[in-house]
N, C-alpha and C. Protein backbone atom coordinates (compact mmCIF):
# COMPACT_ATOMS: atom_id res chain seq x y z
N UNK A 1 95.67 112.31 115.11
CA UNK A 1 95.17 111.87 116.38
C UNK A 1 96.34 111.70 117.34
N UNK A 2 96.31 111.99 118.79
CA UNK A 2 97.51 112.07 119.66
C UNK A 2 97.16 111.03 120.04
N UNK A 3 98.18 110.04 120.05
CA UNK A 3 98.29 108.94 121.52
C UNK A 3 99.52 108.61 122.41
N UNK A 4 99.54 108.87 123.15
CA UNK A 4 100.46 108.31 123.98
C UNK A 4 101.64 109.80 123.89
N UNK A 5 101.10 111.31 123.73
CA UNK A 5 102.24 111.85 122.84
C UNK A 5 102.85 111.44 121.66
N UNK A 6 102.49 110.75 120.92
CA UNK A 6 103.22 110.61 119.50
C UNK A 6 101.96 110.54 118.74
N UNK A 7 102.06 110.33 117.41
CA UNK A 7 100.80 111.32 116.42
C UNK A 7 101.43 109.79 115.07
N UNK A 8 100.03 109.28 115.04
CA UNK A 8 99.92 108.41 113.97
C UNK A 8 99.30 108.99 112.47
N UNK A 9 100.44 108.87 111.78
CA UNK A 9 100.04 109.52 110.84
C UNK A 9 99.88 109.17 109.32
N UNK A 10 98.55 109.28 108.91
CA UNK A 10 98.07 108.59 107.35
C UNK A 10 98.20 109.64 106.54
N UNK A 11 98.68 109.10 105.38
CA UNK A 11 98.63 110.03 104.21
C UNK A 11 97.78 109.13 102.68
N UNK A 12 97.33 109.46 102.47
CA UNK A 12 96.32 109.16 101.43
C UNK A 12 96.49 109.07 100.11
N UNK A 13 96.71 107.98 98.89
CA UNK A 13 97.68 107.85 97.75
C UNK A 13 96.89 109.12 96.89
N UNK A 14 98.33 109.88 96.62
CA UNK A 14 97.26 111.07 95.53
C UNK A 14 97.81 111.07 93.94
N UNK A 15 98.87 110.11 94.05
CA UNK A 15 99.38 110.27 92.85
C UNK A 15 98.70 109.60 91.37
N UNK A 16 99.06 110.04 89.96
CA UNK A 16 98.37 110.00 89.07
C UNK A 16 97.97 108.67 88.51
N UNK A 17 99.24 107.52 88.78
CA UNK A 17 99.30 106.62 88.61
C UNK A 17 99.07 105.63 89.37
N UNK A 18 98.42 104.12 89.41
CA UNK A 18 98.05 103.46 90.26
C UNK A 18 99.55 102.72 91.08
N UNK A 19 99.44 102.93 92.15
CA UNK A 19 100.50 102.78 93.47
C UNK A 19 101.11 100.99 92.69
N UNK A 20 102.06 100.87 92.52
CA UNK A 20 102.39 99.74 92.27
C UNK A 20 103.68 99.31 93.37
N UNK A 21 104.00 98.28 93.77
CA UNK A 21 105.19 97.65 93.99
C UNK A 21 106.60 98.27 94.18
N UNK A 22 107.08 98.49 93.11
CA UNK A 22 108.53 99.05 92.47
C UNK A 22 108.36 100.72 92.81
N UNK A 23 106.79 101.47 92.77
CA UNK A 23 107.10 102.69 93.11
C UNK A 23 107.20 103.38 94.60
N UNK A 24 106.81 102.52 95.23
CA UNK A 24 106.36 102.44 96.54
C UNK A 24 107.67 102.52 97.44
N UNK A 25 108.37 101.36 96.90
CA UNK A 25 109.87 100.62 97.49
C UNK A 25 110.91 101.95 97.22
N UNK A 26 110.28 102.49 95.73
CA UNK A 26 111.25 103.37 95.49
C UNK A 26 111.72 104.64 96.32
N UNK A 27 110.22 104.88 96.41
CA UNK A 27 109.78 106.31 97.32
C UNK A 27 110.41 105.61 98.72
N UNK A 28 110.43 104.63 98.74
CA UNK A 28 110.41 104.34 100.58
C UNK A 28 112.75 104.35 100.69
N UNK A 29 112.98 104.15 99.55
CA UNK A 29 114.29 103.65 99.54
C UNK A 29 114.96 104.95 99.34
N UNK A 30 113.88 105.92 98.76
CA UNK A 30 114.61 107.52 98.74
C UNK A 30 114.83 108.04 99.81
N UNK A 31 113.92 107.86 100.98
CA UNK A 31 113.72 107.70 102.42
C UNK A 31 114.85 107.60 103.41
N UNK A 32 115.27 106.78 102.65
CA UNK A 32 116.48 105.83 103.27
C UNK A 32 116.00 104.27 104.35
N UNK A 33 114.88 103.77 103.84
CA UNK A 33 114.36 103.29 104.40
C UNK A 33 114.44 101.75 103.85
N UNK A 34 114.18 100.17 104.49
CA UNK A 34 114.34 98.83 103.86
C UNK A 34 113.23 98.16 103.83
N UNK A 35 112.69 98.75 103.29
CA UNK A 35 111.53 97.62 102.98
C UNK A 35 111.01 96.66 102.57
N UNK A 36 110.28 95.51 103.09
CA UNK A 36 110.10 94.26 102.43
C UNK A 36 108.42 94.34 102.14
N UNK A 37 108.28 93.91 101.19
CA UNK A 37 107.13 93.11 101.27
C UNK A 37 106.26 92.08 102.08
N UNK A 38 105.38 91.89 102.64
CA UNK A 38 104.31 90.83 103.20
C UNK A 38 102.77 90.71 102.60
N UNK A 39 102.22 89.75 102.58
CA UNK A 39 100.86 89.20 101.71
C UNK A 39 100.06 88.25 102.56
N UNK A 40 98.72 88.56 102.84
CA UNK A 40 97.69 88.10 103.86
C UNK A 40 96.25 87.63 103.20
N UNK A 41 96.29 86.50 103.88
CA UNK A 41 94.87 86.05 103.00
C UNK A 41 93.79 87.26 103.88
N UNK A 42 92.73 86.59 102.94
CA UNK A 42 91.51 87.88 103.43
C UNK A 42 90.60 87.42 104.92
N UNK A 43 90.70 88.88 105.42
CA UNK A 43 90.14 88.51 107.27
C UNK A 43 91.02 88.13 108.42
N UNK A 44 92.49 88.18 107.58
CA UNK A 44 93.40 88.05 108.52
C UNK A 44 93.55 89.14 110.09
N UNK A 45 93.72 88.33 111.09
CA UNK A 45 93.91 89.72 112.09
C UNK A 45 95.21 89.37 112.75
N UNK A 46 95.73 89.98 112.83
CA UNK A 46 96.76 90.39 113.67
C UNK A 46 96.31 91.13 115.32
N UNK A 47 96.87 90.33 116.09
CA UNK A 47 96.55 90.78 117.66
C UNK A 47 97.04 92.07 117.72
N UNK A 48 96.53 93.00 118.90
CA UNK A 48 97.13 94.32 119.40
C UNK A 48 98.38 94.44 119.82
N UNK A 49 99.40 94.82 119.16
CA UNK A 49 101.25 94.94 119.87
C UNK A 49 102.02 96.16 119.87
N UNK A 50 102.83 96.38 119.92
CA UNK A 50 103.61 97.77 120.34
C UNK A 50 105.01 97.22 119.23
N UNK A 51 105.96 98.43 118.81
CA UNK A 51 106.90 98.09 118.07
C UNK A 51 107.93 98.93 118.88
N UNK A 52 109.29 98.59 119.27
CA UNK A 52 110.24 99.36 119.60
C UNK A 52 110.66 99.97 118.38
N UNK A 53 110.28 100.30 117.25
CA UNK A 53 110.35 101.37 116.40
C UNK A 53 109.65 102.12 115.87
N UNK A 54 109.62 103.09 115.27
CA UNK A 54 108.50 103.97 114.48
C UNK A 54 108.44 102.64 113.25
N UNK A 55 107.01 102.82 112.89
CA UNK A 55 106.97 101.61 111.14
C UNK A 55 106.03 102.16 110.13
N UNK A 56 106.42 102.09 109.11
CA UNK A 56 106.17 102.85 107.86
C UNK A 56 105.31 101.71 106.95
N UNK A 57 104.07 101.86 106.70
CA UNK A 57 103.31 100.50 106.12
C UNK A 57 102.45 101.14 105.04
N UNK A 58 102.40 100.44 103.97
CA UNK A 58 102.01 101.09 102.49
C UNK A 58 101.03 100.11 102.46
N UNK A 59 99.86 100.04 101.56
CA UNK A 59 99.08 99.11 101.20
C UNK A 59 99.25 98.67 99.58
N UNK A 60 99.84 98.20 99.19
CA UNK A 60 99.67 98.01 97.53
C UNK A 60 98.11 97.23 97.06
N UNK A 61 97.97 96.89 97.63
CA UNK A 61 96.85 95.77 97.18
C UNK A 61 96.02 95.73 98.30
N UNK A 62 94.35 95.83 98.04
CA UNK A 62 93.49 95.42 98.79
C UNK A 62 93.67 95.97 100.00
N UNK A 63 92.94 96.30 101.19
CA UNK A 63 92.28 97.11 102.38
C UNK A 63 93.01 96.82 103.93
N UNK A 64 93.41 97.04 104.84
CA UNK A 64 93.57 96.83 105.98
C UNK A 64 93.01 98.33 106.69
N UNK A 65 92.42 97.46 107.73
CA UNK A 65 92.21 98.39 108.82
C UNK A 65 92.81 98.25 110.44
N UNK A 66 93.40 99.48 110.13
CA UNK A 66 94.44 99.61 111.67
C UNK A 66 93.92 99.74 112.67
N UNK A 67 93.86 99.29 113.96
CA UNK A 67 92.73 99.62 115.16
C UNK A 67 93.76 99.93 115.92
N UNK A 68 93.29 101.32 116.83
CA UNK A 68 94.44 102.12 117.75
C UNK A 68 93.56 102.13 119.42
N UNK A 69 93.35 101.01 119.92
CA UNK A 69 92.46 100.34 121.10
C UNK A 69 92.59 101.51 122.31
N UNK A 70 93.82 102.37 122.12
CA UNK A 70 93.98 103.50 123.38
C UNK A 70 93.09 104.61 123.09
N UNK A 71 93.01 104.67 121.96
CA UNK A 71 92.17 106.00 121.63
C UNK A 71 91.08 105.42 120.51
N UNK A 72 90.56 104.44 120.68
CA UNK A 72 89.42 104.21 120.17
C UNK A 72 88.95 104.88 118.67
N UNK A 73 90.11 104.71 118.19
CA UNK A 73 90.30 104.57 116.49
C UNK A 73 90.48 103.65 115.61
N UNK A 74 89.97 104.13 114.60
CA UNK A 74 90.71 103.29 113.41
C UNK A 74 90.93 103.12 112.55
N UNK A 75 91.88 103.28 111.46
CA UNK A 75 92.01 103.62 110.17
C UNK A 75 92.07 102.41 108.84
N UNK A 76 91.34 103.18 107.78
CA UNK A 76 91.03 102.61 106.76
C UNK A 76 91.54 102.51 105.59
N UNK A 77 92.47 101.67 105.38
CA UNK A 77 93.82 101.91 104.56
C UNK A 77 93.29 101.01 103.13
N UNK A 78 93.68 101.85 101.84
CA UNK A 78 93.48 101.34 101.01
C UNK A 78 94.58 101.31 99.67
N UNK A 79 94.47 100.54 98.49
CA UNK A 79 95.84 101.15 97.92
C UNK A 79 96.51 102.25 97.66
N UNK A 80 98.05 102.42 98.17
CA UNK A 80 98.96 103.60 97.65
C UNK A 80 98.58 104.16 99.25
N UNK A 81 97.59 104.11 100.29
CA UNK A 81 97.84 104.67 101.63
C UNK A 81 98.99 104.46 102.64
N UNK A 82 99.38 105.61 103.26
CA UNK A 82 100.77 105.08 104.09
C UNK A 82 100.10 105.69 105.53
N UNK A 83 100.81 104.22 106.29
CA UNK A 83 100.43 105.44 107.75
C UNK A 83 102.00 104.56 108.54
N UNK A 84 102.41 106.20 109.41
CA UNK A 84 103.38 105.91 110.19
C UNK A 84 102.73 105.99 111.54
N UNK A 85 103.29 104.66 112.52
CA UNK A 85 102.96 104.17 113.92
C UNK A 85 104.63 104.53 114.33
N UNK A 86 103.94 105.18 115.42
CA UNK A 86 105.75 105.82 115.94
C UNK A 86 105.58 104.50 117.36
N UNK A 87 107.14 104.26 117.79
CA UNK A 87 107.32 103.45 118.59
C UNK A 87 106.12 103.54 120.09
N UNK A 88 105.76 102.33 120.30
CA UNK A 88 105.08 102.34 121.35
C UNK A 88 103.54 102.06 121.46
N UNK A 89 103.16 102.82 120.03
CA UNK A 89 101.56 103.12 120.27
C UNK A 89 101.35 101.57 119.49
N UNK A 90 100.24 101.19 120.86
CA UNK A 90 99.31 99.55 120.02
C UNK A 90 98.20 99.71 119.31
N UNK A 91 98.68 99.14 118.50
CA UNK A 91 98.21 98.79 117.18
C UNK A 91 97.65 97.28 117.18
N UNK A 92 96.49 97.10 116.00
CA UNK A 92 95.89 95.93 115.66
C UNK A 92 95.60 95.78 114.05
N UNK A 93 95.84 94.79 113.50
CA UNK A 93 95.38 94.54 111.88
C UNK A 93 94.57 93.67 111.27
N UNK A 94 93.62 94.37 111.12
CA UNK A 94 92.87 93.59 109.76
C UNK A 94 92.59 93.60 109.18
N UNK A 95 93.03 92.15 107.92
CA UNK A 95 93.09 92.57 106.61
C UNK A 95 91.46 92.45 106.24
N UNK A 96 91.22 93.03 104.80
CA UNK A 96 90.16 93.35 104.60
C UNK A 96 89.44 92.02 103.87
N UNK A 97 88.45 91.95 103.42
CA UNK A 97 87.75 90.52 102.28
C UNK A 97 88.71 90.31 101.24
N UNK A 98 89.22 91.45 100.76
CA UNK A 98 89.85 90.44 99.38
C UNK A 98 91.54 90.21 99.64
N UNK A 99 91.64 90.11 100.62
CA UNK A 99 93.51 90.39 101.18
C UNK A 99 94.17 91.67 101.07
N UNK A 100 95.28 91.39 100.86
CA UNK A 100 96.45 92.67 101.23
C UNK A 100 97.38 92.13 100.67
N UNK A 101 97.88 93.27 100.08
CA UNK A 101 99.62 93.14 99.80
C UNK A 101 100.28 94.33 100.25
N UNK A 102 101.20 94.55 101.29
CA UNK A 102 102.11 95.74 101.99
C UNK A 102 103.25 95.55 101.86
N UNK A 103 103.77 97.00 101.72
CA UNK A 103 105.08 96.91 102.34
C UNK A 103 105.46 97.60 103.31
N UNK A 104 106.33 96.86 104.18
CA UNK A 104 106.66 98.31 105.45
C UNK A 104 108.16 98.35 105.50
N UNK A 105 108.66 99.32 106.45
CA UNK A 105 110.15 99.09 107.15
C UNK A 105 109.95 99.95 108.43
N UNK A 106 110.61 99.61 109.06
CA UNK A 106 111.09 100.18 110.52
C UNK A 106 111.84 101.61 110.21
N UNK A 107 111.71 102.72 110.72
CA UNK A 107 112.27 103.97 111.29
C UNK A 107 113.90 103.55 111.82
N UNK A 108 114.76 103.87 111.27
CA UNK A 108 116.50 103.51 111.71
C UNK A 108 115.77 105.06 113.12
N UNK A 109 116.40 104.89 114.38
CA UNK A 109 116.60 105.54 115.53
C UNK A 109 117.78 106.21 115.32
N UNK A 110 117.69 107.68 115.43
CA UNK A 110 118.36 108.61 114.98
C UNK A 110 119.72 108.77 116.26
């Protein structure tokens, strides 16, 4: 989906094994990327904001749904899903009934 010229982009967990923690960080650290962990009780929302970076957000645990308010989207993230938000485009979060466990990191600016 285009917004703003930049392209939010989900990729969908396909691998054989269930997405855990340690593999996630790993893949993200091959990247070259720092990722931390964060954990949300269930129904949590997060207001609509903008990031001065591109951000890289994994779901390990339980559902969030991303709302993209400019283009009247919204994505349905579940474990082992990644979606990258490139700098700028607003974004909104909420976590799903049974919580969330993510990890993200910020895009280093080339």
């Amino acid at each position: 989906m285009n917004i703003n010229q930049a392209t939010v982009r989900l990729q969908r967990w396909s691998g054989s094994e269930h997405p855990t923690f340690s593999t996630i960080t790993r893949q993200m650290k091959k990247e070259g990327l720092r990722p931390y962990m964060w954990v949300n009780m269930p129904n949590h929302r997060y207001g609509v904001r903008t990031h001065g970076y591109d951000k890289v957000l994994y779901v390990i645990e339980g559902t969030l749904e991303i709302t993209l308010p400019d283009s009247n989207h919204r994505i349905i993230m579940k474990s082992g899903d990644r979606v990258t938000i490139p700098a700028g485009v607003r974004h909104g979060t909420i976590v799903g009934s049974s919580g969330a466990k993510c990890v993200e990191a910020a895009v280093a600016r080339r």
